[in-house]
C-alpha atoms as a PDB file:
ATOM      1  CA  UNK A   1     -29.196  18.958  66.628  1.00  0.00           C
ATOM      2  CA  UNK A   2     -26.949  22.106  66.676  1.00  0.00           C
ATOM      3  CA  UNK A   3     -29.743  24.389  66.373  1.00  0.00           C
ATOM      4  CA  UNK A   4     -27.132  27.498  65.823  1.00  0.00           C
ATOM      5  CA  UNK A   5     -26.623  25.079  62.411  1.00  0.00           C
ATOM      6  CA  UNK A   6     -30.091  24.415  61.663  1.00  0.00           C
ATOM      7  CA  UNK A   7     -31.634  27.991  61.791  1.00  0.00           C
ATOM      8  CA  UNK A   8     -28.686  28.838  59.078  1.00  0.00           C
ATOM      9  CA  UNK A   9     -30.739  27.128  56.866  1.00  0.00           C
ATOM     10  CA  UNK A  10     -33.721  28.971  57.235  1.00  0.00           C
ATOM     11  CA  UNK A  11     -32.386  32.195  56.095  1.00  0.00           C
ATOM     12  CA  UNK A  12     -33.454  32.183  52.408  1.00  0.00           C
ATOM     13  CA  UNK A  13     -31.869  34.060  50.029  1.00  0.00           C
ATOM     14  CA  UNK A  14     -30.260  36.333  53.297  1.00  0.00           C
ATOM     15  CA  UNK A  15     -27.696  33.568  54.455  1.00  0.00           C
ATOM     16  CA  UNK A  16     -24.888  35.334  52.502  1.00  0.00           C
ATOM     17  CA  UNK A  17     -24.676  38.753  50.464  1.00  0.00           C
ATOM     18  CA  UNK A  18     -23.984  42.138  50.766  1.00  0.00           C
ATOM     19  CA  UNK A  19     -27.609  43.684  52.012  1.00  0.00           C
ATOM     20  CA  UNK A  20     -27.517  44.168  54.995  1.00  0.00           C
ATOM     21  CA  UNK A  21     -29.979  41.892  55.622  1.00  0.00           C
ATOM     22  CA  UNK A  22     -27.680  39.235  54.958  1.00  0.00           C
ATOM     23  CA  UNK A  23     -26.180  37.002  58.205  1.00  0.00           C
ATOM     24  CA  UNK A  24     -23.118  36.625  56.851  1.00  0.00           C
ATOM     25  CA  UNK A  25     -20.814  38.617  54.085  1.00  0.00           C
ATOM     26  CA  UNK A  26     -19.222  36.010  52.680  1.00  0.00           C
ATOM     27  CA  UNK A  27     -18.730  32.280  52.492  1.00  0.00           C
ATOM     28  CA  UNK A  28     -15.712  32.120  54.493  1.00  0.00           C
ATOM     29  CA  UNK A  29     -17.827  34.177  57.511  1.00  0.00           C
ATOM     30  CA  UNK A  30     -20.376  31.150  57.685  1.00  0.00           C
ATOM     31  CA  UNK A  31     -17.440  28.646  57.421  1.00  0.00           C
ATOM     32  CA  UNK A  32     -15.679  30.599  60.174  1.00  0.00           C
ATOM     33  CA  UNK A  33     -19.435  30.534  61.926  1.00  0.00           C
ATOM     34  CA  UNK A  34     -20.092  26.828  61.604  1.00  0.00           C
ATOM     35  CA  UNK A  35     -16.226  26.024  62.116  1.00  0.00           C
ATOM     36  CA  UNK A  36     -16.864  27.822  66.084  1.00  0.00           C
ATOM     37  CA  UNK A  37     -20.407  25.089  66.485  1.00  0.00           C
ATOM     38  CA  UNK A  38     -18.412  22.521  65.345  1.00  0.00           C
ATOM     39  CA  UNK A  39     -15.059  22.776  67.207  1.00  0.00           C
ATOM     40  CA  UNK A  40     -17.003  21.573  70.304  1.00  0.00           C
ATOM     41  CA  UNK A  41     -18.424  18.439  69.468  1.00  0.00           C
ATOM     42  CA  UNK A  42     -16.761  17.158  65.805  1.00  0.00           C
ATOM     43  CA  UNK A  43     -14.567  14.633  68.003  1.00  0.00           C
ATOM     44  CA  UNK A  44     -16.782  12.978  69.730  1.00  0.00           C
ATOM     45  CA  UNK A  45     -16.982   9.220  69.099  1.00  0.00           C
ATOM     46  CA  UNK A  46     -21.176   9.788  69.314  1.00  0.00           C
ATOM     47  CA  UNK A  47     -21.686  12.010  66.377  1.00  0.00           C
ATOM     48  CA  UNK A  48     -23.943  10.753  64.456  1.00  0.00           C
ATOM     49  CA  UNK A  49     -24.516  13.838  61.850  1.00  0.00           C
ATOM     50  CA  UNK A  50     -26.552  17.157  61.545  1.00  0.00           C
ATOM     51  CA  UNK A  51     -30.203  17.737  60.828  1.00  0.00           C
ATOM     52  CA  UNK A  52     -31.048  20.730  59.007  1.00  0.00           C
ATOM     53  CA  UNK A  53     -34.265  22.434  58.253  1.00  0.00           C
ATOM     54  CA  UNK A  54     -36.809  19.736  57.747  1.00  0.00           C
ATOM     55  CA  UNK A  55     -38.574  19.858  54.348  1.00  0.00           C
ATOM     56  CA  UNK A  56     -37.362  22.643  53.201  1.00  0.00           C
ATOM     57  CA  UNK A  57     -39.225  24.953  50.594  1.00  0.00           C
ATOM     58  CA  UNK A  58     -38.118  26.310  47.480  1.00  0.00           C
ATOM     59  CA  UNK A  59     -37.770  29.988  49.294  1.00  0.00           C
ATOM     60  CA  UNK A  60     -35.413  28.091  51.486  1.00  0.00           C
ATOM     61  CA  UNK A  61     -33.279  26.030  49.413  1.00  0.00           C
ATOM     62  CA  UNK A  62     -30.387  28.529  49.020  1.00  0.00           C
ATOM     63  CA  UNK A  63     -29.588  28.894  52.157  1.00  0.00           C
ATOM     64  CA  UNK A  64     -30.140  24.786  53.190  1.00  0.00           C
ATOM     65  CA  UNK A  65     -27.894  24.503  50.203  1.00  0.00           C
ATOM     66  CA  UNK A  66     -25.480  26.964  51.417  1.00  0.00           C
ATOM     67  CA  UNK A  67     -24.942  25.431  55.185  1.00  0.00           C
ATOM     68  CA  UNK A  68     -25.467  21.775  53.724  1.00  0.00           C
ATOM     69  CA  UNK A  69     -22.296  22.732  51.744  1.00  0.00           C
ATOM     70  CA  UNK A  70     -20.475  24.389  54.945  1.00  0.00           C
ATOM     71  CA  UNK A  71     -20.725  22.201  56.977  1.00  0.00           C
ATOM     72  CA  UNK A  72     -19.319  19.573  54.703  1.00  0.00           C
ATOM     73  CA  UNK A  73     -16.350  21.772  53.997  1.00  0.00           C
ATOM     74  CA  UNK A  74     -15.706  22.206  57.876  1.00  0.00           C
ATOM     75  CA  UNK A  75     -16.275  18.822  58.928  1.00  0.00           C
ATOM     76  CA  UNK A  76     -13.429  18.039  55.925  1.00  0.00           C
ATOM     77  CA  UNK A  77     -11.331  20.268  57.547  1.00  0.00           C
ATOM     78  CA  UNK A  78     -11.585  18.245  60.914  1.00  0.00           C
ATOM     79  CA  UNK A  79     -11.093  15.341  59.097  1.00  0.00           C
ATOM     80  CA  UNK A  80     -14.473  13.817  58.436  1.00  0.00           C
ATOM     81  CA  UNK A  81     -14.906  13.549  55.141  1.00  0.00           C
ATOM     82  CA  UNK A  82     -18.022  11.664  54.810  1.00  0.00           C
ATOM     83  CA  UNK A  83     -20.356  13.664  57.743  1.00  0.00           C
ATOM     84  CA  UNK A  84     -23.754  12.789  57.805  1.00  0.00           C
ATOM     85  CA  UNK A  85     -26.541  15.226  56.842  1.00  0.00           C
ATOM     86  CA  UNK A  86     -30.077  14.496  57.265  1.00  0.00           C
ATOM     87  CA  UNK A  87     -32.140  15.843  54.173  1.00  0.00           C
ATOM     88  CA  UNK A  88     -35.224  15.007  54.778  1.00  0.00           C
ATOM     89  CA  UNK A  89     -37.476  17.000  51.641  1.00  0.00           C
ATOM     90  CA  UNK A  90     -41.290  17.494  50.955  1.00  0.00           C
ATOM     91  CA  UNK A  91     -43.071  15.013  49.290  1.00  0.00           C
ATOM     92  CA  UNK A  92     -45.255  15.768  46.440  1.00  0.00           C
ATOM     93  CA  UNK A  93     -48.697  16.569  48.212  1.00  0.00           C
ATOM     94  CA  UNK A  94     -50.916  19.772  46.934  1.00  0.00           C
ATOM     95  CA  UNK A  95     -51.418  22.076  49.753  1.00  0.00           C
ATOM     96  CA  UNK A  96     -47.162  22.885  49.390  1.00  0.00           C
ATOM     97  CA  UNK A  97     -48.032  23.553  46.105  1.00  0.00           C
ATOM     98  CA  UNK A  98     -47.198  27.650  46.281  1.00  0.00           C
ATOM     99  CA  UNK A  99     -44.224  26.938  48.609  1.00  0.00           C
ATOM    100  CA  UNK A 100     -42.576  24.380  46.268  1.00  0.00           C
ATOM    101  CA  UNK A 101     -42.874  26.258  43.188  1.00  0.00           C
ATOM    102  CA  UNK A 102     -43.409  30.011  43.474  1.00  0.00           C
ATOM    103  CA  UNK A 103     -44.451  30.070  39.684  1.00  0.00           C
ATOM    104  CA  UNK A 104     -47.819  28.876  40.278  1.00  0.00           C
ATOM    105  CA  UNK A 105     -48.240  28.968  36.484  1.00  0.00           C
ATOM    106  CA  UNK A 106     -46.476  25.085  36.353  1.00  0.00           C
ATOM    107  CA  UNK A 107     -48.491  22.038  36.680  1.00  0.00           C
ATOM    108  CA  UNK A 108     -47.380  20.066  40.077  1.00  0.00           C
ATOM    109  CA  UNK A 109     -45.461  17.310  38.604  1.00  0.00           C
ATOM    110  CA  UNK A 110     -43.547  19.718  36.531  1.00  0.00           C
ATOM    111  CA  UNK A 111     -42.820  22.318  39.790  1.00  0.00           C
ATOM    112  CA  UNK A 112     -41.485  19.281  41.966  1.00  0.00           C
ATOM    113  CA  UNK A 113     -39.008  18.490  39.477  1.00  0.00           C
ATOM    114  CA  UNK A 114     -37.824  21.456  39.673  1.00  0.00           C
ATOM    115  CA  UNK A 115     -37.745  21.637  43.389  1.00  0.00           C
ATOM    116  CA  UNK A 116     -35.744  18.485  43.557  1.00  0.00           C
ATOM    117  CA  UNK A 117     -33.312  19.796  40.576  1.00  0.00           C
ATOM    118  CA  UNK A 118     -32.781  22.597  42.301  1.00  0.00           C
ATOM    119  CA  UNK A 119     -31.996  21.014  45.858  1.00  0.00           C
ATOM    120  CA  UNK A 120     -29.430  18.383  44.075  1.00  0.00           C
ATOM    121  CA  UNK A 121     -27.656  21.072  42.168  1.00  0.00           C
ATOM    122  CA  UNK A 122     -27.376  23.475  44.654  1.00  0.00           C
ATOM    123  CA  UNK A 123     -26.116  21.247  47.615  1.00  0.00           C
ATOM    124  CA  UNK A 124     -24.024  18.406  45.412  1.00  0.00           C
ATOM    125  CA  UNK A 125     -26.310  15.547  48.002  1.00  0.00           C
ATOM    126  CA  UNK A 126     -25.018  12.525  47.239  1.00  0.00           C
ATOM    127  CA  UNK A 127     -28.781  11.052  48.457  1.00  0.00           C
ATOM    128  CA  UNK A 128     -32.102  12.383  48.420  1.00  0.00           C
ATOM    129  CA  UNK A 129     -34.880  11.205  51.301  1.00  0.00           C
ATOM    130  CA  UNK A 130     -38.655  11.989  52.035  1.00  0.00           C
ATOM    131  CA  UNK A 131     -41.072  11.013  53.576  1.00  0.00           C
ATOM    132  CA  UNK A 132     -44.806  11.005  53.029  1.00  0.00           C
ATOM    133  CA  UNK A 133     -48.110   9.920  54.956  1.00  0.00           C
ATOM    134  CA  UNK A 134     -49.762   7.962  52.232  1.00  0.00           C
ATOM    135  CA  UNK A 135     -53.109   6.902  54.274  1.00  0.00           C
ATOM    136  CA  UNK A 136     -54.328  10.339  55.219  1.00  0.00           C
ATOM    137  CA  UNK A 137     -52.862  12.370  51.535  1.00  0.00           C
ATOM    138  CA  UNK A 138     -55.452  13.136  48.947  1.00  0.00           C
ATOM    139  CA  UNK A 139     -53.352  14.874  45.669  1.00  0.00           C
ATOM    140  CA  UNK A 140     -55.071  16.974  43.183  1.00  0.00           C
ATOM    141  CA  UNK A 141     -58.265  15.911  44.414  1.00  0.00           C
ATOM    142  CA  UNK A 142     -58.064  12.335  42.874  1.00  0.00           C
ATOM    143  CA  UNK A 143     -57.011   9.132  44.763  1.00  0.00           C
ATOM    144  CA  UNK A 144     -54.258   9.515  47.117  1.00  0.00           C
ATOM    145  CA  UNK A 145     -52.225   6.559  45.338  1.00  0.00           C
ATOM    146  CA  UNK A 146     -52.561   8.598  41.981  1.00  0.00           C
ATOM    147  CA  UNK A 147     -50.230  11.587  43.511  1.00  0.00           C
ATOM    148  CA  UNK A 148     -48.155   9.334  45.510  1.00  0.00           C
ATOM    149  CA  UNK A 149     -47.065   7.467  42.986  1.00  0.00           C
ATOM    150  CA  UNK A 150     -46.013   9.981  40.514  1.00  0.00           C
ATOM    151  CA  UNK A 151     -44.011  11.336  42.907  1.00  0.00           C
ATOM    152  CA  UNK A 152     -42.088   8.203  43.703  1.00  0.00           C
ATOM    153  CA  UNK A 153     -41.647   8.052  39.908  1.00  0.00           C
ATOM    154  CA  UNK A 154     -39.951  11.503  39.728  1.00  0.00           C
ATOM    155  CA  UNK A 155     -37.840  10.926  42.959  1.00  0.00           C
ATOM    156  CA  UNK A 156     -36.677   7.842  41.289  1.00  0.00           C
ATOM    157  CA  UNK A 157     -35.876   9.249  38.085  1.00  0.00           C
ATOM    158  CA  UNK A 158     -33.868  11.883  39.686  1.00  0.00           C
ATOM    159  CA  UNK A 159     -32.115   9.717  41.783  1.00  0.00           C
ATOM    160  CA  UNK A 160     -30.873   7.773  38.539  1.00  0.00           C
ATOM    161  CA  UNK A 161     -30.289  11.081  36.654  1.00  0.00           C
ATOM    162  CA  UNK A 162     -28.057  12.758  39.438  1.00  0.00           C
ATOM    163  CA  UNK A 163     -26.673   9.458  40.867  1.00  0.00           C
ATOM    164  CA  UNK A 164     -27.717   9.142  44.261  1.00  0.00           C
ATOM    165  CA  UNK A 165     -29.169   7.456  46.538  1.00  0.00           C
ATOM    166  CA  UNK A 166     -32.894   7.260  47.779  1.00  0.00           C
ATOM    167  CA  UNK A 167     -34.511   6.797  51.477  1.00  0.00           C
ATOM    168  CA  UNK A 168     -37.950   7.090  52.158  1.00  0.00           C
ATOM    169  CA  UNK A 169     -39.768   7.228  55.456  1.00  0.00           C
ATOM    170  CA  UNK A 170     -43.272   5.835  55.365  1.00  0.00           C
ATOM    171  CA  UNK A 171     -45.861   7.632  57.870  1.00  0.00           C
ATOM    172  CA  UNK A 172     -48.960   6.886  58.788  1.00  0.00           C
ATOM    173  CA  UNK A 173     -51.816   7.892  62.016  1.00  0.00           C
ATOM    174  CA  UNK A 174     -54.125   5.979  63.352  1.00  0.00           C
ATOM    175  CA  UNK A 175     -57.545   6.573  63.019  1.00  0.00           C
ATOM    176  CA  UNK A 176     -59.623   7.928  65.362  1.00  0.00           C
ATOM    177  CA  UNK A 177     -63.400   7.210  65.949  1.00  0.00           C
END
């Protein structure tokens, strides 16, 4: 964890632009940025990859998209072509309804297509990976399986559509009495 890297994406839509708001000007600026993190540690025999924001929401998708894509370009640069990301994306569950889709006007199904659309076009992922706590999730107020399922359906359908692969963590807690 480079956590200069991982709050990059966290910035929203003010990773890159003009307003001042912005952290960086340009693309080149958060290349030069992650180019400075990564001249320290890119060599070492131990590196694994990067972890960026975990489940990321729609608001933050452009700028996860924009470092995801930087720090593949600089890690190219020092001659690893095939660095290791983890993307690691929300599940389907209701109560990220709102922060998947800000259109609240789209049924669920519909607004986590286009969360997961929008996350492989923006960042070019060549896999997708979630994971999910299927023994303590209750979607759309029917049984858990119901909403779990469809979503495992749509992940899987994307996954053929934009040819790539598909991990998926399985979570669960013990119950307490």
């Amino acid at each position: 964890d480079d956590w200069r890297i991982y709050k990059l994406s966290m910035y929203g839509d003010k990773l890159i632009g003009e307003d001042e708001d912005c952290k960086f000007k340009s693309r080149e600026e958060l290349d030069s940025f992650v180019r400075e993190c990564m001249k320290e540690y890119i060599h070492e025999d131990l590196l694994l990859g990067f972890r960026l924001h975990d489940e990321p929401f729609f608001d933050l998708l452009k700028s996860y998209s924009e470092t995801y894509r930087s720090v593949k370009r600089v890690a190219k640069e020092f001659g690893k072509e095939n660095v290791y990301i983890q993307i690691n994306l929300n599940p389907m569950i209701t109560n990220v309804y709102d922060k998947l889709c800000p259109k609240r006007d789209k049924e669920i199904t519909v607004a986590y297509e286009e969360y997961i659309d929008t996350f492989l076009k923006e960042t070019g992922a060549d896999r997708l990976c979630v994971d999910n706590y299927p023994f303590r999730t209750n979607i759309q107020g029917g049984r858990f399986l119901d909403g779990y399922y469809a979503c495992f359906q749509i992940l899987q359908r994307k996954c053929k559509e934009y040819n790539v692969e598909f991990g998926f963590v399985l979570q669960s807690f013990e119950k307490r009495l």
